[in-house]
N, C-alpha and C. Protein backbone atom coordinates (compact mmCIF):
# COMPACT_ATOMS: atom_id res chain seq x y z
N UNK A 1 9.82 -7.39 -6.13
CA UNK A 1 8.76 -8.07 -5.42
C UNK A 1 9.37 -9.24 -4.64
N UNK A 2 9.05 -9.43 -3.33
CA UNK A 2 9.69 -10.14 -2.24
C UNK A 2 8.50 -11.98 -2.66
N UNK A 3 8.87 -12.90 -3.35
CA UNK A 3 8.36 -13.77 -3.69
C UNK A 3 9.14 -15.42 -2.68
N UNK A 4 9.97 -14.86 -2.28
CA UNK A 4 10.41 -16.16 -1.06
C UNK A 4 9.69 -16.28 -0.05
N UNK A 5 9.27 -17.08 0.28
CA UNK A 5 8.62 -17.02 1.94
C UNK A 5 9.83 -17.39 2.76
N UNK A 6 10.39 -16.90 3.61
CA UNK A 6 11.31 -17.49 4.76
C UNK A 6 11.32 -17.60 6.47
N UNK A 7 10.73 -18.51 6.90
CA UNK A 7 10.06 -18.63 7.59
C UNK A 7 10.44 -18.52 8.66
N UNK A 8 12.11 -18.88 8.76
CA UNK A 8 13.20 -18.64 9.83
C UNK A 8 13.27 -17.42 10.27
N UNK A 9 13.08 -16.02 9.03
CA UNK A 9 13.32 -15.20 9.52
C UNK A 9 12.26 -14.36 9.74
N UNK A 10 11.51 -14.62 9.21
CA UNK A 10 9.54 -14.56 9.49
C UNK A 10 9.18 -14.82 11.45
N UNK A 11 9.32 -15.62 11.46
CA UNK A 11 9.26 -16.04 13.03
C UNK A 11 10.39 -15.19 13.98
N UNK A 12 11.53 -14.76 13.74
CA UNK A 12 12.22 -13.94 14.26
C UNK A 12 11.85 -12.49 14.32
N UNK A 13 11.13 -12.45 13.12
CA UNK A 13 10.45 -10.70 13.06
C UNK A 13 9.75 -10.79 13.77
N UNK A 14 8.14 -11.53 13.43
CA UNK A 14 7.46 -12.14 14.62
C UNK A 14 7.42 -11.73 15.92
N UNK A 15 8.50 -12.69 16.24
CA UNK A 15 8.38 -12.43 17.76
C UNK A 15 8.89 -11.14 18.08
N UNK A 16 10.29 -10.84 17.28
CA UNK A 16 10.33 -9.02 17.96
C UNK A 16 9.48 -7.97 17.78
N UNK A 17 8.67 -8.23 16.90
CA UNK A 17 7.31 -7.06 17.28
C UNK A 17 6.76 -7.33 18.44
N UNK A 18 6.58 -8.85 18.45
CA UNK A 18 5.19 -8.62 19.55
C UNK A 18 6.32 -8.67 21.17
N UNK A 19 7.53 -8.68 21.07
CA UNK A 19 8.22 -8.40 22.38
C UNK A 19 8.06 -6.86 22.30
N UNK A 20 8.33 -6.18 20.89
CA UNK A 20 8.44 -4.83 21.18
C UNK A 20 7.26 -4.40 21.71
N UNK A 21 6.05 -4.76 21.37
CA UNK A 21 4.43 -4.74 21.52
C UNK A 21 4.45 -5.14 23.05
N UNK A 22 4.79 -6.49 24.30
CA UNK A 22 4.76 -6.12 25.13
C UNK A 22 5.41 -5.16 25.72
N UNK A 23 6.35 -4.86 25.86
CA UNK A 23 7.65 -3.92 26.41
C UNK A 23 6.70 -2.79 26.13
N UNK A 24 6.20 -2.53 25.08
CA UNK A 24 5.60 -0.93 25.28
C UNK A 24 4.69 -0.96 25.70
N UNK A 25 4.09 -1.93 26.20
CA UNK A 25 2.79 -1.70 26.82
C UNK A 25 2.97 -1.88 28.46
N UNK A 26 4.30 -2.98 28.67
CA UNK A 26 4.04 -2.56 30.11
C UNK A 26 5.36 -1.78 30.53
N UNK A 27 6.19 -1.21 29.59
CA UNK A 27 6.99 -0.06 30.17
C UNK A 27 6.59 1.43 29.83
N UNK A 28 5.72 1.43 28.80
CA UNK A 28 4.97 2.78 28.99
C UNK A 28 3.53 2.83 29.28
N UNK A 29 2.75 1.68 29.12
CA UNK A 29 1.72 2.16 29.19
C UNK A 29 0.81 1.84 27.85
N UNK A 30 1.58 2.02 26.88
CA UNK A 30 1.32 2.65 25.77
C UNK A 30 0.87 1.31 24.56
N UNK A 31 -0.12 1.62 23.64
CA UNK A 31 0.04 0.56 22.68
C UNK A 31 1.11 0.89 21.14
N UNK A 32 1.21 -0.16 21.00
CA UNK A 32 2.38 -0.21 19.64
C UNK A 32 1.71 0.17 18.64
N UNK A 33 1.05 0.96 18.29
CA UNK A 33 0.44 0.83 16.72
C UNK A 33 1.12 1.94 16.35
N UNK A 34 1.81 1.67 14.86
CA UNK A 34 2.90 2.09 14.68
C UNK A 34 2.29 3.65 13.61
N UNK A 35 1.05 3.73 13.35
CA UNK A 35 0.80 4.70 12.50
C UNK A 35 0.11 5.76 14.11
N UNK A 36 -0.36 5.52 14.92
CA UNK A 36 -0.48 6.60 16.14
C UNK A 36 1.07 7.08 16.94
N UNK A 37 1.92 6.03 16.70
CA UNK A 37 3.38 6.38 17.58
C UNK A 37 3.85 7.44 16.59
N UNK A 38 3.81 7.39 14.92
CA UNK A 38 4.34 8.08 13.94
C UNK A 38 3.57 9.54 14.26
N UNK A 39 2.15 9.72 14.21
CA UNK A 39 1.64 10.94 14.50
C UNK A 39 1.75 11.70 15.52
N UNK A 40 1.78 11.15 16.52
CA UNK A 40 1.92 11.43 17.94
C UNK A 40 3.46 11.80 17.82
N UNK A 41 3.94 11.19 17.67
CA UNK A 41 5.36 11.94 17.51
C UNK A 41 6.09 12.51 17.03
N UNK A 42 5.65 12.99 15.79
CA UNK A 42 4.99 14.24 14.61
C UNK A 42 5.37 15.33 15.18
N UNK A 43 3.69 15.18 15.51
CA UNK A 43 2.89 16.18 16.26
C UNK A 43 3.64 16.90 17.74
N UNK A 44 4.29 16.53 18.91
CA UNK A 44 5.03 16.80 19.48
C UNK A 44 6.73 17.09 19.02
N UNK A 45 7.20 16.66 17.83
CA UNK A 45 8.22 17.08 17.65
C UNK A 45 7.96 18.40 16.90
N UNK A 46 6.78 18.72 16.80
CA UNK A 46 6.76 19.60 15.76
C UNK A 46 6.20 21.36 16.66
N UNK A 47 5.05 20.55 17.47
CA UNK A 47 4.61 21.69 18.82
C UNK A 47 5.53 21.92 19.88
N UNK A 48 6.41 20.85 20.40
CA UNK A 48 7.11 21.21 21.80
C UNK A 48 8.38 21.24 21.10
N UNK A 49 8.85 21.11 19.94
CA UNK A 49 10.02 20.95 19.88
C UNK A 49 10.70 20.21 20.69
N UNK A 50 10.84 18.81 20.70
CA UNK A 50 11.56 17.94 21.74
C UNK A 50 10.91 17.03 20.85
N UNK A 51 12.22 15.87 21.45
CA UNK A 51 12.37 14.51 20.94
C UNK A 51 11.79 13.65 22.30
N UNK A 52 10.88 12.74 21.74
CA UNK A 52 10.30 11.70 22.63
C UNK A 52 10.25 10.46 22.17
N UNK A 53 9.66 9.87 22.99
CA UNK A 53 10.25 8.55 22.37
C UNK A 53 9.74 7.73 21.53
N UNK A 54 8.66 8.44 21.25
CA UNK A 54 8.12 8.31 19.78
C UNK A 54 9.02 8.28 19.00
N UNK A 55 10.07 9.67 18.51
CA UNK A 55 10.85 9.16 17.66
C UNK A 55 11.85 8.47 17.47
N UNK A 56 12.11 8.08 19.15
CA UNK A 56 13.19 7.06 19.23
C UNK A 56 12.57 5.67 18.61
N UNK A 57 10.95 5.55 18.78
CA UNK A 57 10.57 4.12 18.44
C UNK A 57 10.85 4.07 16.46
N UNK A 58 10.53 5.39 16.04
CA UNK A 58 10.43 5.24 14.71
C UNK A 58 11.73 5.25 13.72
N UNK A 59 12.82 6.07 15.11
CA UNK A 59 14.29 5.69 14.43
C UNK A 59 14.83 4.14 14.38
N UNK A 60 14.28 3.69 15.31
CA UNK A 60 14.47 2.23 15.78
C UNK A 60 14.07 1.35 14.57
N UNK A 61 12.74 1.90 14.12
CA UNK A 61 12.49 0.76 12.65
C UNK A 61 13.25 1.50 11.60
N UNK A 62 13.43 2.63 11.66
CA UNK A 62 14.59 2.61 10.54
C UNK A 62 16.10 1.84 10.49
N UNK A 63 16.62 2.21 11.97
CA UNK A 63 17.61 1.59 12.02
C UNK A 63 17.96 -0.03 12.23
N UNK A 64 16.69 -0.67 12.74
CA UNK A 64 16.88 -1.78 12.68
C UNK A 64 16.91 -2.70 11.58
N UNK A 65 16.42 -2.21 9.91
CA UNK A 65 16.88 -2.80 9.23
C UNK A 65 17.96 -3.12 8.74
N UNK A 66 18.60 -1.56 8.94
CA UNK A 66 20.31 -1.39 8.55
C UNK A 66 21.30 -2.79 9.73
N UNK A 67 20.80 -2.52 10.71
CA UNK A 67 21.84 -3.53 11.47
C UNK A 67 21.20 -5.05 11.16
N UNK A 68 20.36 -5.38 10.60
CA UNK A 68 19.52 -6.82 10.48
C UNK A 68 20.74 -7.23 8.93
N UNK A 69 21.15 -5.96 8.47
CA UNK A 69 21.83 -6.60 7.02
C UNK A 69 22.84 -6.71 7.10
N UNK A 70 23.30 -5.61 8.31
CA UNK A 70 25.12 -5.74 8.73
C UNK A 70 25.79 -7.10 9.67
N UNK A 71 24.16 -7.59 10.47
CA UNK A 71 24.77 -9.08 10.83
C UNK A 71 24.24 -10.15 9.93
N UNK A 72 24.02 -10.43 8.12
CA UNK A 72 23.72 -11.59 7.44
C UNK A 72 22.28 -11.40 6.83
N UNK A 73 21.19 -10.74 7.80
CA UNK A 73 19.75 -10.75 7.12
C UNK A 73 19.55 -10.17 6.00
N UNK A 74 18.94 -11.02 4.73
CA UNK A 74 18.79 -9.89 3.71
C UNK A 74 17.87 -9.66 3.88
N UNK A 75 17.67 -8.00 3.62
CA UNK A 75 16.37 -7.01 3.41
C UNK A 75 16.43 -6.66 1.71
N UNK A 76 14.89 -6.70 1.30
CA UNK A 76 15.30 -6.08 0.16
C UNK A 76 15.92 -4.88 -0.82
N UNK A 77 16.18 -4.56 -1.64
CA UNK A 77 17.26 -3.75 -2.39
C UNK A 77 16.37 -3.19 -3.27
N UNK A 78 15.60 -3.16 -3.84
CA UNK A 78 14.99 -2.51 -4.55
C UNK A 78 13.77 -2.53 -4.69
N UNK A 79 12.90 -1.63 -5.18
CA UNK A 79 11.29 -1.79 -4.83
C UNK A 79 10.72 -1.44 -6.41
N UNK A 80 9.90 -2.03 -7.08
CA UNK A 80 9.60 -1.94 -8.22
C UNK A 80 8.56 -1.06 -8.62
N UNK A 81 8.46 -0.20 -7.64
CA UNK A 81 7.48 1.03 -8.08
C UNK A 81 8.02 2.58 -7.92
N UNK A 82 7.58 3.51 -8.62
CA UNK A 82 7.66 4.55 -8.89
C UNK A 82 7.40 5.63 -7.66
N UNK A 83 8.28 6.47 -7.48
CA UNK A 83 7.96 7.60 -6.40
C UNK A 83 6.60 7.89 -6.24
N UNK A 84 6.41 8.57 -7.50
CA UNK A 84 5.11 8.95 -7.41
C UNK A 84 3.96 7.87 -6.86
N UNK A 85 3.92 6.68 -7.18
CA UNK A 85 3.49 5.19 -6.82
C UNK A 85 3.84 5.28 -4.60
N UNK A 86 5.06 5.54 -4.70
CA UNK A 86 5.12 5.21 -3.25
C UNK A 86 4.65 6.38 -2.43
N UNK A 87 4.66 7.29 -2.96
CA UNK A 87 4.04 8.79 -2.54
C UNK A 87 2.76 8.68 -2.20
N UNK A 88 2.24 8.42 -3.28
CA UNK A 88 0.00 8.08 -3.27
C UNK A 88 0.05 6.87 -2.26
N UNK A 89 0.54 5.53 -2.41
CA UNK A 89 0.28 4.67 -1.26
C UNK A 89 0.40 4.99 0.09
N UNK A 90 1.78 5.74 0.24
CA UNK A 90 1.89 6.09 1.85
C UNK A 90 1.07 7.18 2.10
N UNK A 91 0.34 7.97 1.21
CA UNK A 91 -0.63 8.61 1.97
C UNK A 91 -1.97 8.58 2.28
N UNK A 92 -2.39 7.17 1.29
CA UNK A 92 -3.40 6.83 1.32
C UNK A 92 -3.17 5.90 2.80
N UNK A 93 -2.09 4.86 2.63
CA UNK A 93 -2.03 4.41 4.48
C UNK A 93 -2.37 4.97 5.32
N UNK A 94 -1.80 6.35 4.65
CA UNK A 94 -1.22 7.39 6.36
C UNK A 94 -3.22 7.73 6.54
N UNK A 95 -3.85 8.34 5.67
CA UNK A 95 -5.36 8.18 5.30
C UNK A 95 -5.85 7.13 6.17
N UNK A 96 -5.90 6.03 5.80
CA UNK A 96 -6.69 4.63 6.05
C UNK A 96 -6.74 4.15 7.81
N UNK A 97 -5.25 5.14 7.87
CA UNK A 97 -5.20 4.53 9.49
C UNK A 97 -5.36 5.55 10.34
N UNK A 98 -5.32 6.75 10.05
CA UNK A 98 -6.08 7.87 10.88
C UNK A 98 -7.57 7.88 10.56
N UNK A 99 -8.21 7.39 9.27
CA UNK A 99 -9.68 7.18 9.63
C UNK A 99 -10.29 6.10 10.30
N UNK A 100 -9.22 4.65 10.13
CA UNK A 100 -10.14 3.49 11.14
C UNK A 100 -9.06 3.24 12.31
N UNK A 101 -8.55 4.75 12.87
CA UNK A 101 -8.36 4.52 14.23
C UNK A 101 -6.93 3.58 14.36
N UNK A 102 -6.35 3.70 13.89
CA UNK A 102 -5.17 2.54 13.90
C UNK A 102 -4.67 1.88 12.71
N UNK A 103 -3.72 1.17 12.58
CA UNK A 103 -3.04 0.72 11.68
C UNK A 103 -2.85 -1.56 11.74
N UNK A 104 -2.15 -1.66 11.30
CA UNK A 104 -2.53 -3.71 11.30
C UNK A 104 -1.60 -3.76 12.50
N UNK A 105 -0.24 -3.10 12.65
CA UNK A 105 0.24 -3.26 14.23
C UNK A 105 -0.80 -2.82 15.33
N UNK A 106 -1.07 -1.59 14.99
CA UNK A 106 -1.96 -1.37 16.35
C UNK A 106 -3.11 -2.02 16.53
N UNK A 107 -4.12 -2.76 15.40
CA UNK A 107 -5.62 -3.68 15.34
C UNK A 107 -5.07 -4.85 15.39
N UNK A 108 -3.81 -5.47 14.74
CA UNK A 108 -3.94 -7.20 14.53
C UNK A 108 -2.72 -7.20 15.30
N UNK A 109 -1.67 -6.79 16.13
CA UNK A 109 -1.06 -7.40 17.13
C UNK A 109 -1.10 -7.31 18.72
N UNK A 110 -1.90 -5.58 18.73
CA UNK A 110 -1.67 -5.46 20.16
C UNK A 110 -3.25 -5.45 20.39
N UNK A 111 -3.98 -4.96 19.46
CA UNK A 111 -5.87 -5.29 19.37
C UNK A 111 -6.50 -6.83 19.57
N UNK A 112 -5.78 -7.72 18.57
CA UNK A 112 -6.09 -8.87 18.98
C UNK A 112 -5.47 -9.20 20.21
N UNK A 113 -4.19 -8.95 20.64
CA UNK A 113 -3.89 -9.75 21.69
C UNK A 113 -4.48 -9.43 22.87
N UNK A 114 -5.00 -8.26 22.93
CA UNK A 114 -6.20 -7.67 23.54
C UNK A 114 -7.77 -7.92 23.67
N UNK A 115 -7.70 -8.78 23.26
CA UNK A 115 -9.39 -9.82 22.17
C UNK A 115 -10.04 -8.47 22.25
N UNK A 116 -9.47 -7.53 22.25
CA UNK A 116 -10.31 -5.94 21.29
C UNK A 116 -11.29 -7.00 20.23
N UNK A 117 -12.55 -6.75 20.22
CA UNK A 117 -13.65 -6.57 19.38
C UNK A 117 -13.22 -5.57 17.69
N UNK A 118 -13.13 -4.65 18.25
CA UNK A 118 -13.14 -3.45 17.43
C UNK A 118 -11.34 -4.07 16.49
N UNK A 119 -10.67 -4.37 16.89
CA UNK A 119 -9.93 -4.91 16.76
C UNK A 119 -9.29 -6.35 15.97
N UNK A 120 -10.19 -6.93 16.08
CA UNK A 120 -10.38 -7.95 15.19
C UNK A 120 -11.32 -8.20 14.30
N UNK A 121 -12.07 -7.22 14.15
CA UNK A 121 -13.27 -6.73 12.78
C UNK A 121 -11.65 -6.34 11.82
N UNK A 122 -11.55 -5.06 12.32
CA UNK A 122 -10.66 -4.13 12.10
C UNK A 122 -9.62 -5.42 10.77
N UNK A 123 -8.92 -6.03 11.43
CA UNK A 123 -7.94 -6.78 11.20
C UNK A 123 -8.40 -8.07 10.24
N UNK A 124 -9.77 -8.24 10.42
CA UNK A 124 -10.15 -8.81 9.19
C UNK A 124 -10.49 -8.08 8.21
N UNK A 125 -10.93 -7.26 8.51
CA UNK A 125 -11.33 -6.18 6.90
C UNK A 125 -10.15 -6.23 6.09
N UNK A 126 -8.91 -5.67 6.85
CA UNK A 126 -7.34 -5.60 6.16
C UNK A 126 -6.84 -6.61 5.31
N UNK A 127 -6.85 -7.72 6.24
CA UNK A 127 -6.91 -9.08 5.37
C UNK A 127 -7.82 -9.39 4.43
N UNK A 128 -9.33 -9.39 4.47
CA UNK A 128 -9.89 -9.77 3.37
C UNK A 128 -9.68 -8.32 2.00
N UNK A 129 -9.28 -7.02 2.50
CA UNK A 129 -8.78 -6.50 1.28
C UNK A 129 -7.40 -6.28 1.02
N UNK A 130 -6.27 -6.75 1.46
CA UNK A 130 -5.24 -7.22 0.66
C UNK A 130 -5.34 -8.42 0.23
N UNK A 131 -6.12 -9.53 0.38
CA UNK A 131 -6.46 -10.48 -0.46
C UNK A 131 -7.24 -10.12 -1.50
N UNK A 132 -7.92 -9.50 -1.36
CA UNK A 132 -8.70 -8.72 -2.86
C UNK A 132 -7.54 -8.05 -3.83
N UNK A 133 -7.48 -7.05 -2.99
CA UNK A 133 -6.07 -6.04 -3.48
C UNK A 133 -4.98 -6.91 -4.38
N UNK A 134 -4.58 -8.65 -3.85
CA UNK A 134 -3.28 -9.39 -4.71
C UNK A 134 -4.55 -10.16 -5.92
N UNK A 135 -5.43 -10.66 -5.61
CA UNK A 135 -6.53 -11.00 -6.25
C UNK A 135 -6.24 -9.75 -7.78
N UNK A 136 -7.21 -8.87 -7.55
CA UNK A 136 -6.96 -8.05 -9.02
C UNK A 136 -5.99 -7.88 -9.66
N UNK A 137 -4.99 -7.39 -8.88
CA UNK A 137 -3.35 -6.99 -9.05
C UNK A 137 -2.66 -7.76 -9.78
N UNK A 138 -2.92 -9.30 -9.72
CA UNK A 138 -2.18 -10.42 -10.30
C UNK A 138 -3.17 -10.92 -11.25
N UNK A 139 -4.38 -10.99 -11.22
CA UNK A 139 -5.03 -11.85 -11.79
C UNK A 139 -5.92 -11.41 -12.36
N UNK A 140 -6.46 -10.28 -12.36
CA UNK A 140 -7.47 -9.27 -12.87
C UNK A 140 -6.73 -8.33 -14.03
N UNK A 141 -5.78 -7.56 -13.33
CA UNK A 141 -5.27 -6.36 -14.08
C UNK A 141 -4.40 -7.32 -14.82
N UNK A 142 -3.34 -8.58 -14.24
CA UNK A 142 -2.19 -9.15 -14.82
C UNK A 142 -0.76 -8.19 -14.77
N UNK A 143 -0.67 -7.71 -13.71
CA UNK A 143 0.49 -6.71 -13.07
C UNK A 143 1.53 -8.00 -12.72
């Protein structure tokens, strides 16, 4: 469990999303929400057979952690839950954001910066239930 706040490198992530967030919006067109770029580019690698740049965006967050550790950044090393644990969550995500239309990149960085309506409902719901979600988790259940 990631319990440091670091704020130096918090603000550096920061801003490279939301540069990556403009850049894709005014070099493709396109918005950043990172659970429609994942499907969408699925879905075409899987029908046309061809690589687009969908999966160049999604190799990109893979690979950008690896080079964030090879110049000094630590990323974390181990995750304290169970396959089966990370299995049910990522599909309940993968769930949550194909039913409300988007994901917290695509509603709370490129939605709000958009003063999207739909968008900043969206992005408070998320927030007030992962505040629920650490609420029970820690203090309810005692996890």
């Amino acid at each position: 469990m990631i319990t440091e706040f670091t704020p130096i490198t918090s603000l550096i992530g920061g801003l490279l999303i939301g540069l990556a967030s403009i850049l894709t919006l005014i070099g493709l067109g396109k918005i950043a929400g990172i659970s429609g770029i994942f499907f969408q580019g699925l879905r075409n690698a899987i029908t046309k057979r061809q690589l687009n740049w969908q999966i160049y965006f999604i190799a990109g967050l893979i690979i950008g952690p690896i080079i964030a550790s090879l110049i000094g950044f630590s990323i974390p090393s181990n995750i304290d839950l169970s396959w089966s644990q990370i299995i049910i969550g990522g599909l309940l995500v993968g769930f949550g954001t194909r039913y409300g239309s988007g994901c917290t990149s695509g509603h709370g960085i490129c939605g709000i910066g958009r003063f999207s309506p739909r968008s900043i409902a969206a992005t408070m719901i998320f927030m007030l239930t992962a505040i629920a979600t650490v609420f029970i988790i820690r203090h309810v259940i005692g996890a």
